[in-house]
N, C-alpha and C. Protein backbone atom coordinates (compact mmCIF):
# COMPACT_ATOMS: atom_id res chain seq x y z
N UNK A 1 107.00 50.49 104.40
CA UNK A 1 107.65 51.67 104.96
C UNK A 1 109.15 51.55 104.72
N UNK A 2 109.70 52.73 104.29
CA UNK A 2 111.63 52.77 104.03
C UNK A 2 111.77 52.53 105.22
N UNK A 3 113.18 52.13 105.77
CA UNK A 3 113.90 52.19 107.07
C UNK A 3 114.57 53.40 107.39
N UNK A 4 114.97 53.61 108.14
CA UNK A 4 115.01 54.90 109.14
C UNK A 4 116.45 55.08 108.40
N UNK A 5 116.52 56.40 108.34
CA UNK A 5 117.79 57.37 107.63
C UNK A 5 118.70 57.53 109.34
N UNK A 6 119.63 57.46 108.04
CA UNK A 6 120.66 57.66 109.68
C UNK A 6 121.20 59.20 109.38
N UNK A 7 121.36 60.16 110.61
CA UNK A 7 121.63 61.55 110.75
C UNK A 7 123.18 61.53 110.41
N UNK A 8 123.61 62.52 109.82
CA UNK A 8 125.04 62.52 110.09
C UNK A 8 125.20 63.54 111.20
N UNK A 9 125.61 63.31 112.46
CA UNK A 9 125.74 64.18 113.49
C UNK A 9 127.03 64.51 114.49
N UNK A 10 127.46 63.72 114.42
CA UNK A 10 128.63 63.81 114.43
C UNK A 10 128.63 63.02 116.39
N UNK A 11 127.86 62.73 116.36
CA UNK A 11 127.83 62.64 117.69
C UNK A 11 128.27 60.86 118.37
N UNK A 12 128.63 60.99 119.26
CA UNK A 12 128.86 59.43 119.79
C UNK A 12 128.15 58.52 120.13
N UNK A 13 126.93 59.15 120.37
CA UNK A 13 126.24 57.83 120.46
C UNK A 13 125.54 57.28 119.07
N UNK A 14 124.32 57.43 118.89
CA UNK A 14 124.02 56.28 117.70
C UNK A 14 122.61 57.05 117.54
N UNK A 15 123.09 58.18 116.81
CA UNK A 15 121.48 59.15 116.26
C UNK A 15 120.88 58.61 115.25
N UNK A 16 119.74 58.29 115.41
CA UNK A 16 118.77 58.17 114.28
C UNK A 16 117.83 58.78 113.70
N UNK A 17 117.61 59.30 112.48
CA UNK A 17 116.34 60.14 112.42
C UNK A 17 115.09 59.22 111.47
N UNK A 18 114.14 59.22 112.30
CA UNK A 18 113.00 58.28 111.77
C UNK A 18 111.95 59.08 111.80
N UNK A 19 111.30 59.34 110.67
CA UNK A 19 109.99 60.23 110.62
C UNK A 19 110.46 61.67 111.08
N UNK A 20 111.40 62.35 110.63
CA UNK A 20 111.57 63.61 111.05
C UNK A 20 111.93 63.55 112.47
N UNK A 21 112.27 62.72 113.34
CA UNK A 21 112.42 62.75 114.70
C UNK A 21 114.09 62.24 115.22
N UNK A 22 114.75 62.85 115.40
CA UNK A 22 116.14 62.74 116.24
C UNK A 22 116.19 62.27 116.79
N UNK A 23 116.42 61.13 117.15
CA UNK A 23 116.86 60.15 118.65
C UNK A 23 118.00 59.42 118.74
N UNK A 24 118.52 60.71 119.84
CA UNK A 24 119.74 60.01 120.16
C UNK A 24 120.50 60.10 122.16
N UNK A 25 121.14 58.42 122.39
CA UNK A 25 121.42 58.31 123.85
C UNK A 25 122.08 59.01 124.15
N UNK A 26 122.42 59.17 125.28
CA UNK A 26 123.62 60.51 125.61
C UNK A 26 124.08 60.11 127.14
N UNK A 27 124.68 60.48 127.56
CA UNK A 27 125.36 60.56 128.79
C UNK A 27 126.07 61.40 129.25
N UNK A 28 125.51 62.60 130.30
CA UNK A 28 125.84 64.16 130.47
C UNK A 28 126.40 64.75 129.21
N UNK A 29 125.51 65.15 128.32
CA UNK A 29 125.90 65.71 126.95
C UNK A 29 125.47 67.14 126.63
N UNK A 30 126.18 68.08 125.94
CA UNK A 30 125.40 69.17 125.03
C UNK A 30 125.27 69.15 124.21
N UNK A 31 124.03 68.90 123.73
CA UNK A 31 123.38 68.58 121.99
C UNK A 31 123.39 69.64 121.48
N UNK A 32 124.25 69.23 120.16
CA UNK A 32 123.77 70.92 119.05
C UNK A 32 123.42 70.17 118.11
N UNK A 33 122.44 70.64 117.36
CA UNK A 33 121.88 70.54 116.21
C UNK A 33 122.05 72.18 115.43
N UNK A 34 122.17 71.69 113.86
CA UNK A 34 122.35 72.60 112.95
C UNK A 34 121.17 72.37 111.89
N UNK A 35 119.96 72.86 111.61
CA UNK A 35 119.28 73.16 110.75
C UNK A 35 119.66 73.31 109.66
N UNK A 36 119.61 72.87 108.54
CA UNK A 36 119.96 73.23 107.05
C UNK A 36 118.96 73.33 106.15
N UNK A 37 118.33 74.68 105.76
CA UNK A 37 117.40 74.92 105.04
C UNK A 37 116.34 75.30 105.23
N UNK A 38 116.52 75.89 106.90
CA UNK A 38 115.34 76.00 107.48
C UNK A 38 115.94 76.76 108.92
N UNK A 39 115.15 77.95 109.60
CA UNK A 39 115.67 78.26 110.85
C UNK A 39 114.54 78.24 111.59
N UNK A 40 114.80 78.07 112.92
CA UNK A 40 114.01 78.11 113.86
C UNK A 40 113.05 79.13 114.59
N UNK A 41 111.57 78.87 114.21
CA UNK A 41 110.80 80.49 114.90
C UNK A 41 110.88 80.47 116.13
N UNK A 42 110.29 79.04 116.70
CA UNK A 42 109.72 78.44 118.46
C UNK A 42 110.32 76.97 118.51
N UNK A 43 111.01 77.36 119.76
CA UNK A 43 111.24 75.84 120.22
C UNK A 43 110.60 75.22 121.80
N UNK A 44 110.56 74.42 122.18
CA UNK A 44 110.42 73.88 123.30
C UNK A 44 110.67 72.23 123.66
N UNK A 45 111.64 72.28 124.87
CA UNK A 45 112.38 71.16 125.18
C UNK A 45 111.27 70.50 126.44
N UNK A 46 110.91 69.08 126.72
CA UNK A 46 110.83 68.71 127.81
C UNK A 46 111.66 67.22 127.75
N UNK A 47 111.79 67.08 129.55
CA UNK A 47 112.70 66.04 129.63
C UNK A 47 112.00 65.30 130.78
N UNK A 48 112.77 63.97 130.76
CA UNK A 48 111.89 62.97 131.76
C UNK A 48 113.30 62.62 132.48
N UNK A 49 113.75 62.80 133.67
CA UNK A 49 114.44 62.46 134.54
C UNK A 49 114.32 62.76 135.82
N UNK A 50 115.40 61.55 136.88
CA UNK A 50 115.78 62.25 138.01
C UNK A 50 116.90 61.80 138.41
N UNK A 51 117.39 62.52 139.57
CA UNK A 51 118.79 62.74 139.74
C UNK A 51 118.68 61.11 140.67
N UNK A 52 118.16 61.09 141.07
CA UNK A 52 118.08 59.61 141.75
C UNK A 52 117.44 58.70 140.42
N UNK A 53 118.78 57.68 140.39
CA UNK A 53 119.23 56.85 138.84
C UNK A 53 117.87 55.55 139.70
N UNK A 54 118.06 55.61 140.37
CA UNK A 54 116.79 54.66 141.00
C UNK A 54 115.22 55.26 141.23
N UNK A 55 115.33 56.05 140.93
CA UNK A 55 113.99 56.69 141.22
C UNK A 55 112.51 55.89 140.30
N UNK A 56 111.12 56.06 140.67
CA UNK A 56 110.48 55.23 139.79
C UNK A 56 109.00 55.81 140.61
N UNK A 57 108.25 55.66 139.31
CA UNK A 57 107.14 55.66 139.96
C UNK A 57 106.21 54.79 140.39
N UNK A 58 105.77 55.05 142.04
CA UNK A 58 104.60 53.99 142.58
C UNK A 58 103.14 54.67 142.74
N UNK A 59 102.51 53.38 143.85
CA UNK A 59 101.23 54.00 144.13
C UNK A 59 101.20 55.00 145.20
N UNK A 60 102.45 55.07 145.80
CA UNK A 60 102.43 55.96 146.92
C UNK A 60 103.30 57.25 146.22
N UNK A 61 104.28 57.50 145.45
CA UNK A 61 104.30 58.57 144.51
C UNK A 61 104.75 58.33 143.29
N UNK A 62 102.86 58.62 142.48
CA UNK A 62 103.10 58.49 141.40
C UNK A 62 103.32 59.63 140.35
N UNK A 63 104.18 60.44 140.43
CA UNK A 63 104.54 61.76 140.40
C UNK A 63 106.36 61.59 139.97
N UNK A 64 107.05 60.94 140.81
CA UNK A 64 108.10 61.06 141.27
C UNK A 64 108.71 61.25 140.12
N UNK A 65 108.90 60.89 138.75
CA UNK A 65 109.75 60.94 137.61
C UNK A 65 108.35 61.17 136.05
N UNK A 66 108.81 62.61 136.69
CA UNK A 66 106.92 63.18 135.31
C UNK A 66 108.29 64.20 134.26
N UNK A 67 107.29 63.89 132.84
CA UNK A 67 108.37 65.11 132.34
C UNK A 67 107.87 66.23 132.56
N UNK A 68 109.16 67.68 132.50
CA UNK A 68 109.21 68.34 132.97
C UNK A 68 109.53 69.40 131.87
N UNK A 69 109.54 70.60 131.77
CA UNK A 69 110.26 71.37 130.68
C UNK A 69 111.74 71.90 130.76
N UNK A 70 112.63 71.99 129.84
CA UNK A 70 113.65 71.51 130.18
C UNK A 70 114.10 72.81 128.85
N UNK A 71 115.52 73.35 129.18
CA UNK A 71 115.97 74.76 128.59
C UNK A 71 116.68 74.41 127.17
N UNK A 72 116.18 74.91 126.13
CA UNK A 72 116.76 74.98 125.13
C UNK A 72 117.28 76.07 124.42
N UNK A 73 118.37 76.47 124.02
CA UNK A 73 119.23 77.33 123.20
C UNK A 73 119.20 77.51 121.70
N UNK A 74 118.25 78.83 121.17
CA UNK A 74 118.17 78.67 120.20
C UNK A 74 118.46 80.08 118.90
N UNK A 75 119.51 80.06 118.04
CA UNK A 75 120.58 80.65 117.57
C UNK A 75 119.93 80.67 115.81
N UNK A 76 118.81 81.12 115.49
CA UNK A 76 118.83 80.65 113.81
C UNK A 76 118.67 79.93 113.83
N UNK A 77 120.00 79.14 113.37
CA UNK A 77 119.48 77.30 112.79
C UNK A 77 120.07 76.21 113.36
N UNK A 78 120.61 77.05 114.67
CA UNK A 78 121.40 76.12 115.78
C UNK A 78 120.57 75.84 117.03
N UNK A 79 119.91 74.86 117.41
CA UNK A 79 119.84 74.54 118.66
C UNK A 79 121.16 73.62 119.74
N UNK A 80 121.01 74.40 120.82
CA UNK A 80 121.85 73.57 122.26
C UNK A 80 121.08 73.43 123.08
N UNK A 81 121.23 71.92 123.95
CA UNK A 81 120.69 71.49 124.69
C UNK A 81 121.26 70.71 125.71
N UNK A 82 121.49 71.08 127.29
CA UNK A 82 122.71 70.46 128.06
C UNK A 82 121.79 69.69 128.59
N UNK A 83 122.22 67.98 128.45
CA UNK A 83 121.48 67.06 129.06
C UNK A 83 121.98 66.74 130.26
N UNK A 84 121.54 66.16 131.47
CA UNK A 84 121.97 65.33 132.23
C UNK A 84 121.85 63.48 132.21
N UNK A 85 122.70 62.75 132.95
CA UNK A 85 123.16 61.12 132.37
C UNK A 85 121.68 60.81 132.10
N UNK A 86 121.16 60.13 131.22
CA UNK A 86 120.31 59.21 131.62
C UNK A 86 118.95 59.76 131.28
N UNK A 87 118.89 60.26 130.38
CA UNK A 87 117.73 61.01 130.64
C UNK A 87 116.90 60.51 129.09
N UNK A 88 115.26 61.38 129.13
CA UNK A 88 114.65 61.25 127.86
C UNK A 88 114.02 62.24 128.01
N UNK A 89 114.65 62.83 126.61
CA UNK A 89 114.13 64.36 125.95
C UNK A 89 113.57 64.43 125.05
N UNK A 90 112.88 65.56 124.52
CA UNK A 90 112.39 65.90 123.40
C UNK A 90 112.31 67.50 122.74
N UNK A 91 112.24 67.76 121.90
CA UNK A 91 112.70 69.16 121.19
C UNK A 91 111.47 69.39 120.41
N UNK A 92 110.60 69.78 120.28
CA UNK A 92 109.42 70.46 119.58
C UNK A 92 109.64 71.63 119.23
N UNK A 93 109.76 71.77 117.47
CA UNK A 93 110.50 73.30 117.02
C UNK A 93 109.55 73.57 115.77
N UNK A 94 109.19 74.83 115.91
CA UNK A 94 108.38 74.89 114.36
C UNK A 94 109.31 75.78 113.45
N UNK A 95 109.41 75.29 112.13
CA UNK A 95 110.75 76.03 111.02
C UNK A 95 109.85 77.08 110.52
N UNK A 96 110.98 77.86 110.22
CA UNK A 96 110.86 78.89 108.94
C UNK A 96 111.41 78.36 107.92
């Protein structure tokens, strides 16, 4: 297998794209992505957080930190996405 292509994104933390997939850390961020060669028909964001940085799940609630669907902004070939600290997201988009 090649090793993972690195995105040029301009962004501060440390994006990687491996298998078509974007991953990158963030800390209270708004993600834009720019499509090149391709625009966006459908998107959909979900995210896994909570506002309590301690939060976790037990046997008494195992619920407490489930992902959730989460709002994405979508412009042509621009997506935005306002994260909160700490979090894990994902972007599921089908191209034109």
């Amino acid at each position: 297998a090649s090793p993972p292509q690195r995105a040029n994104s301009g962004l501060a933390g440390d994006p990687n794209v491996f298998r078509q997939r974007l991953v990158v850390c963030t800390e209270d961020k708004i993600i834009e992505c720019v499509l090149r060669g391709a625009s966006v028909r459908a998107t959909s964001a979900r995210i896994l957080h909570d506002a309590d940085w301690n939060a976790y799940n037990s046997f008494e609630q195992p619920d407490q930190v489930v992902p959730k669907p989460h709002p994405v902004a979508v412009d042509g070939k621009n997506l935005r996405m306002d994260l909160p600290r700490l979090p894990v997201a994902t972007i599921s988009s089908q191209l034109g």
